[in-house]
PDB file of N, CA and C in Angstrom:
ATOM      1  N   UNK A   1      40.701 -25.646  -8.175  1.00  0.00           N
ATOM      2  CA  UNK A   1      41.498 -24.590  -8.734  1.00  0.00           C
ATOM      3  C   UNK A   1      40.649 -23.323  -8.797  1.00  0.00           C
ATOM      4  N   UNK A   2      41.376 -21.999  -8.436  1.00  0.00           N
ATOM      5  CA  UNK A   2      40.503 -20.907  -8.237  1.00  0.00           C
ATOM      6  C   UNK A   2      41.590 -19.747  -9.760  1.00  0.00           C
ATOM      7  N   UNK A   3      40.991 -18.745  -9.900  1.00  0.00           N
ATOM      8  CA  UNK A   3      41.864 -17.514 -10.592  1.00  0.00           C
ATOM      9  C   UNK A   3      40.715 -16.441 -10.332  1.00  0.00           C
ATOM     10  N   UNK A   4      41.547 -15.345  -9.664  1.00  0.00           N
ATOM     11  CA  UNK A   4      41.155 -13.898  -9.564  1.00  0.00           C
ATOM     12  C   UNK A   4      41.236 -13.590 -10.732  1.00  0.00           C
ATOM     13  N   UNK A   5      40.241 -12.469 -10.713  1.00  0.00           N
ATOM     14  CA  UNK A   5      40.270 -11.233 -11.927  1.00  0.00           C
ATOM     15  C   UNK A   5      40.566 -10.187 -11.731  1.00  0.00           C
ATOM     16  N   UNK A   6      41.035  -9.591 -12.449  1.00  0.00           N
ATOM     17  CA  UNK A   6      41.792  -8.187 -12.163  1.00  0.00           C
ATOM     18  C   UNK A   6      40.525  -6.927 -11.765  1.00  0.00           C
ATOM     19  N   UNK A   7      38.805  -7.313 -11.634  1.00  0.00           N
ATOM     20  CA  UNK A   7      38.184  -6.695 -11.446  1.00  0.00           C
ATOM     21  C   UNK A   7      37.319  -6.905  -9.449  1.00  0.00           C
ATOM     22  N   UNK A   8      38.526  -8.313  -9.199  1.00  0.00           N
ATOM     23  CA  UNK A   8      38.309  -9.033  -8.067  1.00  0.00           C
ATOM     24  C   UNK A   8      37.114  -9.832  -7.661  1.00  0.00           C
ATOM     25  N   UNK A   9      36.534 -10.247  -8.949  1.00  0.00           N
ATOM     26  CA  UNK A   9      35.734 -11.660  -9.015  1.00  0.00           C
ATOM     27  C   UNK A   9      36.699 -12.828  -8.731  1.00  0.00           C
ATOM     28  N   UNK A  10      36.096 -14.024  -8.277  1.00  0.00           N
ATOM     29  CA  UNK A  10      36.749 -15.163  -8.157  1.00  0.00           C
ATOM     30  C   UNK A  10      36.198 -16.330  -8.854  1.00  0.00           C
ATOM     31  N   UNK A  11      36.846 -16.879  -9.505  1.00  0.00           N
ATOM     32  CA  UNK A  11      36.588 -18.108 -10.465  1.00  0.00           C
ATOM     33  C   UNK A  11      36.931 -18.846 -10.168  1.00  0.00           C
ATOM     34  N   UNK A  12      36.082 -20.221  -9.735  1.00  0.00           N
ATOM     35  CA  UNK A  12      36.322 -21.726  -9.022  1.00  0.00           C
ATOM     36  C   UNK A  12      35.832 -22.586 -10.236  1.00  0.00           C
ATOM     37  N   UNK A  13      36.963 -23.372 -10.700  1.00  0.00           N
ATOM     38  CA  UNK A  13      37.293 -24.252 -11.724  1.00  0.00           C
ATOM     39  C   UNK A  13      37.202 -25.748 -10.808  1.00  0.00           C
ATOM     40  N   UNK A  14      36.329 -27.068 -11.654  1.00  0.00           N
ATOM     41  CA  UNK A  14      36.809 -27.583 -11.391  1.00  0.00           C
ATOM     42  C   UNK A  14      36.557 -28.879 -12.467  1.00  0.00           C
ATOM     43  N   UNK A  15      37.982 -29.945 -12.701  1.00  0.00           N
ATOM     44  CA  UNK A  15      38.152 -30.320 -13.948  1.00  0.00           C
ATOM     45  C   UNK A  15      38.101 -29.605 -15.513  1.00  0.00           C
ATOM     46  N   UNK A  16      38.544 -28.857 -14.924  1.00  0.00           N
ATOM     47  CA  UNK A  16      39.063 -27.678 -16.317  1.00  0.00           C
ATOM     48  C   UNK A  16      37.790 -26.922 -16.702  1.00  0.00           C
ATOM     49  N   UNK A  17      35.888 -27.150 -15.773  1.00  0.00           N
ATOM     50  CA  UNK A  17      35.103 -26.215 -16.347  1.00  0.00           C
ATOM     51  C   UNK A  17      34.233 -25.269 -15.063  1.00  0.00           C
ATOM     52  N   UNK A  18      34.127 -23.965 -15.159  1.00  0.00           N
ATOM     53  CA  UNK A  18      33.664 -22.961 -14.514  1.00  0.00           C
ATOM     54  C   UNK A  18      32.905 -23.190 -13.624  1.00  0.00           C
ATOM     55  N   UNK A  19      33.111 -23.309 -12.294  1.00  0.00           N
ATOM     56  CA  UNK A  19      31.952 -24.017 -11.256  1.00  0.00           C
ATOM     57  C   UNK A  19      30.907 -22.817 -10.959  1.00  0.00           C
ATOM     58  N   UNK A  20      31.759 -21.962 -10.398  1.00  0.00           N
ATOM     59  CA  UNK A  20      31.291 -20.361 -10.182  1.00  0.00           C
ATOM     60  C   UNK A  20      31.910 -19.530 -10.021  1.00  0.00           C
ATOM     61  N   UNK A  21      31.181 -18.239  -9.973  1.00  0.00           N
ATOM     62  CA  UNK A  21      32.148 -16.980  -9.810  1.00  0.00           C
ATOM     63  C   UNK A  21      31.489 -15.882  -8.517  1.00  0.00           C
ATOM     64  N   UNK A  22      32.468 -15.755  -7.970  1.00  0.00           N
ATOM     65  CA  UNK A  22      32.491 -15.151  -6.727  1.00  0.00           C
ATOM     66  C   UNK A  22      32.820 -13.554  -6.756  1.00  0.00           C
ATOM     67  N   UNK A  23      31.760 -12.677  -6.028  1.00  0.00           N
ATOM     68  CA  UNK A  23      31.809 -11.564  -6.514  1.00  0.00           C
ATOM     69  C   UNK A  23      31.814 -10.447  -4.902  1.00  0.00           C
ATOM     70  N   UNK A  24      32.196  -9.774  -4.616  1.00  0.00           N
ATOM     71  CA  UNK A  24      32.485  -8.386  -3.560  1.00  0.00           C
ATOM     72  C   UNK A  24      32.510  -9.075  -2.576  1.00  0.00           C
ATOM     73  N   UNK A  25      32.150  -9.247  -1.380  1.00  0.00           N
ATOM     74  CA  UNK A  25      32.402  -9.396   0.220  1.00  0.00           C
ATOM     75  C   UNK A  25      32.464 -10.896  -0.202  1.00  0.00           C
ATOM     76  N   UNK A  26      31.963 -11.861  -0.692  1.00  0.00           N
ATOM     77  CA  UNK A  26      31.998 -13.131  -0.971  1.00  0.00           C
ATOM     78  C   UNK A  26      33.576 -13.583  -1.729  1.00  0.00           C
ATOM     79  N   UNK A  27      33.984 -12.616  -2.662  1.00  0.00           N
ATOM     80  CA  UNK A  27      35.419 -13.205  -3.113  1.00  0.00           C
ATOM     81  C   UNK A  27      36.400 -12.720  -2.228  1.00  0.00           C
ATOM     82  N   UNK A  28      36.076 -11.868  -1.179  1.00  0.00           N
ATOM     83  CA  UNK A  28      37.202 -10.931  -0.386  1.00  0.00           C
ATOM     84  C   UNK A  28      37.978 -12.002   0.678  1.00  0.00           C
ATOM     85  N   UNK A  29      36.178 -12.570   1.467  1.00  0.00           N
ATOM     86  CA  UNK A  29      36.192 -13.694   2.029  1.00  0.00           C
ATOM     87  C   UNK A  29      36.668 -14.764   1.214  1.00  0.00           C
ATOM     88  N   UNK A  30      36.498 -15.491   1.042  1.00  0.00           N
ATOM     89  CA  UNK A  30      36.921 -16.855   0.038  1.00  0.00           C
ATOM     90  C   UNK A  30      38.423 -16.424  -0.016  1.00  0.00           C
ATOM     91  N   UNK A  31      39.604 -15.785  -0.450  1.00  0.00           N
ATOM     92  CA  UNK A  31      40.273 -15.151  -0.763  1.00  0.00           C
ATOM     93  C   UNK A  31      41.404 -15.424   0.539  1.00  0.00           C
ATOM     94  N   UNK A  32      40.527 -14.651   1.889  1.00  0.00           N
ATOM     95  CA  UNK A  32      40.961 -14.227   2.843  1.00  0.00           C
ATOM     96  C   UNK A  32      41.303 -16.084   3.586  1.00  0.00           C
ATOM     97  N   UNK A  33      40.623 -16.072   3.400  1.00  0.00           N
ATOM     98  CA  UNK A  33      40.514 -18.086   4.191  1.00  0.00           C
ATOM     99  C   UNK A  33      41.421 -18.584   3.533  1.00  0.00           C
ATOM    100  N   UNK A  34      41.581 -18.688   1.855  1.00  0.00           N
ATOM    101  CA  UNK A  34      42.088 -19.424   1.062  1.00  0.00           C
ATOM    102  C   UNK A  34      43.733 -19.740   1.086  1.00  0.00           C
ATOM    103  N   UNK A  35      44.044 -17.826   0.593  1.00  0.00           N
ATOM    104  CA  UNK A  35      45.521 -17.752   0.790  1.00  0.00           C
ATOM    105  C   UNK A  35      46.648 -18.591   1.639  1.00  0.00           C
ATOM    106  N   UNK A  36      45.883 -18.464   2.904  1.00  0.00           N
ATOM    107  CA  UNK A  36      47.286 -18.540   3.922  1.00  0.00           C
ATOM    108  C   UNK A  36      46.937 -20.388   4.391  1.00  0.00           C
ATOM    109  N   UNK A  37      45.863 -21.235   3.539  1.00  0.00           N
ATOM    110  CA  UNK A  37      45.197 -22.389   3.902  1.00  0.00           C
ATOM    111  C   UNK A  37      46.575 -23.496   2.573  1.00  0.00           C
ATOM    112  N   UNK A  38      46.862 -24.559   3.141  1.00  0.00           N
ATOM    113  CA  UNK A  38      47.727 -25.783   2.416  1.00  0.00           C
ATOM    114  C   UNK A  38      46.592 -26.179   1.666  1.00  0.00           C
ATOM    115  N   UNK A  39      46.577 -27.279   0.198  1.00  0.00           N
ATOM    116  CA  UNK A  39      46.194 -27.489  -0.436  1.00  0.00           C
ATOM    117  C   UNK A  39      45.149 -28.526  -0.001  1.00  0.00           C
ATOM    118  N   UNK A  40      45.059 -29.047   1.474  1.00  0.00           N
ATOM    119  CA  UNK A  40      43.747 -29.838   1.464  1.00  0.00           C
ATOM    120  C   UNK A  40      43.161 -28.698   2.269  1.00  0.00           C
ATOM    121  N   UNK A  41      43.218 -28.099   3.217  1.00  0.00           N
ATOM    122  CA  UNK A  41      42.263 -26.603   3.853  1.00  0.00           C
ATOM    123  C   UNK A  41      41.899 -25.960   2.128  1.00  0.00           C
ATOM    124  N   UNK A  42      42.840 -25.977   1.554  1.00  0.00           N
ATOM    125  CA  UNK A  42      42.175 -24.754   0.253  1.00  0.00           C
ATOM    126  C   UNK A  42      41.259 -25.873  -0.673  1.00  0.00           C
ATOM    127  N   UNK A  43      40.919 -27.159  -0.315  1.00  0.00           N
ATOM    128  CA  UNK A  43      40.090 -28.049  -0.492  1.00  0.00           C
ATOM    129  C   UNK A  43      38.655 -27.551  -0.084  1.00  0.00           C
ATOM    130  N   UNK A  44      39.246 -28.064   0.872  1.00  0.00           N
ATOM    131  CA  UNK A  44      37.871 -27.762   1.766  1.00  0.00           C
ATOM    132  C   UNK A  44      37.249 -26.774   1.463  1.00  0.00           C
ATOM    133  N   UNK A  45      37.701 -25.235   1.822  1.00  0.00           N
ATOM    134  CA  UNK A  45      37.571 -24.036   1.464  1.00  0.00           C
ATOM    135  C   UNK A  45      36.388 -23.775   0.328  1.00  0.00           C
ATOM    136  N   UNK A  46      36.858 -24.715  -0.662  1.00  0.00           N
ATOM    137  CA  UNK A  46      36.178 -24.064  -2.153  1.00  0.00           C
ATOM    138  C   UNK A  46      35.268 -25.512  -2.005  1.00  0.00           C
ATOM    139  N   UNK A  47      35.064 -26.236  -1.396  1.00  0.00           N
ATOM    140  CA  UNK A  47      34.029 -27.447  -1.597  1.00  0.00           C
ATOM    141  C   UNK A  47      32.867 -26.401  -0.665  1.00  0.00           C
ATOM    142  N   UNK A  48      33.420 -26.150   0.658  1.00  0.00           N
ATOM    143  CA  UNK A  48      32.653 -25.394   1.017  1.00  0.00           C
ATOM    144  C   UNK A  48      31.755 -23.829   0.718  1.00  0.00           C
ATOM    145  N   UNK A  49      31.985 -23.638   0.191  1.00  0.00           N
ATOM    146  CA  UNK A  49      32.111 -22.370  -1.182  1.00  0.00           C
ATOM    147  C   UNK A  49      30.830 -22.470  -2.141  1.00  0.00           C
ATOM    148  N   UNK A  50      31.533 -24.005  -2.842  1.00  0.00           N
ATOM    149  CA  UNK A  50      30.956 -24.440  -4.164  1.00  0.00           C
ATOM    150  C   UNK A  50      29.438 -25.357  -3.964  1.00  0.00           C
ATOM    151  N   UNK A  51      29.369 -25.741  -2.422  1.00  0.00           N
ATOM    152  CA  UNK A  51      28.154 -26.611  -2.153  1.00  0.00           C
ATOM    153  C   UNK A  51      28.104 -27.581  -3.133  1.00  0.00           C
ATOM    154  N   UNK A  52      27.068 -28.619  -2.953  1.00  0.00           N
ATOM    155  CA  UNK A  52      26.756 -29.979  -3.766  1.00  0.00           C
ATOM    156  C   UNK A  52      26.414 -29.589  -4.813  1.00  0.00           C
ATOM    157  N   UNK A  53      26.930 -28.866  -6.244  1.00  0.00           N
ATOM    158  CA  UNK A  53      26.935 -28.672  -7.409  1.00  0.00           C
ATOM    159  C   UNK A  53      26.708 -29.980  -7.653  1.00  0.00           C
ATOM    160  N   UNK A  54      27.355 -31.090  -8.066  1.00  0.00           N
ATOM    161  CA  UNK A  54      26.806 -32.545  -9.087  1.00  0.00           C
ATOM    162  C   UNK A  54      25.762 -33.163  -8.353  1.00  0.00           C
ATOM    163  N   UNK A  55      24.851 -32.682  -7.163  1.00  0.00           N
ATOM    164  CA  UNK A  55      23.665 -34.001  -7.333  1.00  0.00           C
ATOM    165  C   UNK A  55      23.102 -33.804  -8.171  1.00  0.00           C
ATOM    166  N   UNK A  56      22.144 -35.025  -8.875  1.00  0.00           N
ATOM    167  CA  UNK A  56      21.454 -34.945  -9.326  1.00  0.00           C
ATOM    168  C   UNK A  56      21.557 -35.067 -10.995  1.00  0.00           C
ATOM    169  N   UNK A  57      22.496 -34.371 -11.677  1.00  0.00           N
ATOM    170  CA  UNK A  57      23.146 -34.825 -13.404  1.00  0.00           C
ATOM    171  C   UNK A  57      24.481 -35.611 -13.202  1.00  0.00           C
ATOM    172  N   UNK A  58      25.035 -36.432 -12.281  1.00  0.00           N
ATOM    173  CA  UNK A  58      26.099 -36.974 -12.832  1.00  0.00           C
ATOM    174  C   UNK A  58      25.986 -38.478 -12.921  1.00  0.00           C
ATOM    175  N   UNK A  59      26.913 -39.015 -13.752  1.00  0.00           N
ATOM    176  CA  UNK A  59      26.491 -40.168 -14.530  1.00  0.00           C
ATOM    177  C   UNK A  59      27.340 -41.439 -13.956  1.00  0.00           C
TER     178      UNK A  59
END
């Protein structure tokens, strides 16, 4: 799950807590791919985005 900001940062949620936030040519892109992508491309999209965030602390 993603939400724009009205200042055009991008916020990638996932399980309801803040993965990262995406900021100028990086949220424009992300954005640009995302929109017009079905819900497993807009998968991909933000896995690809978000890189291997949980190695290493998950239980």
């Amino acid at each position: 799950m993603f939400r724009e900001t009205k200042d055009g940062r991008v916020l990638i949620y996932w399980h309801g807590k803040q993965i990262t936030v995406l900021k100028g040519k990086v949220a424009s892109k992300f954005l640009k791919d995302i929109l017009p992508a079905d819900s497993m491309q807009a998968q991909l999209v933000m896995a690809r985005i978000t890189g291997h965030f949980k190695h290493g602390n998950e239980r």
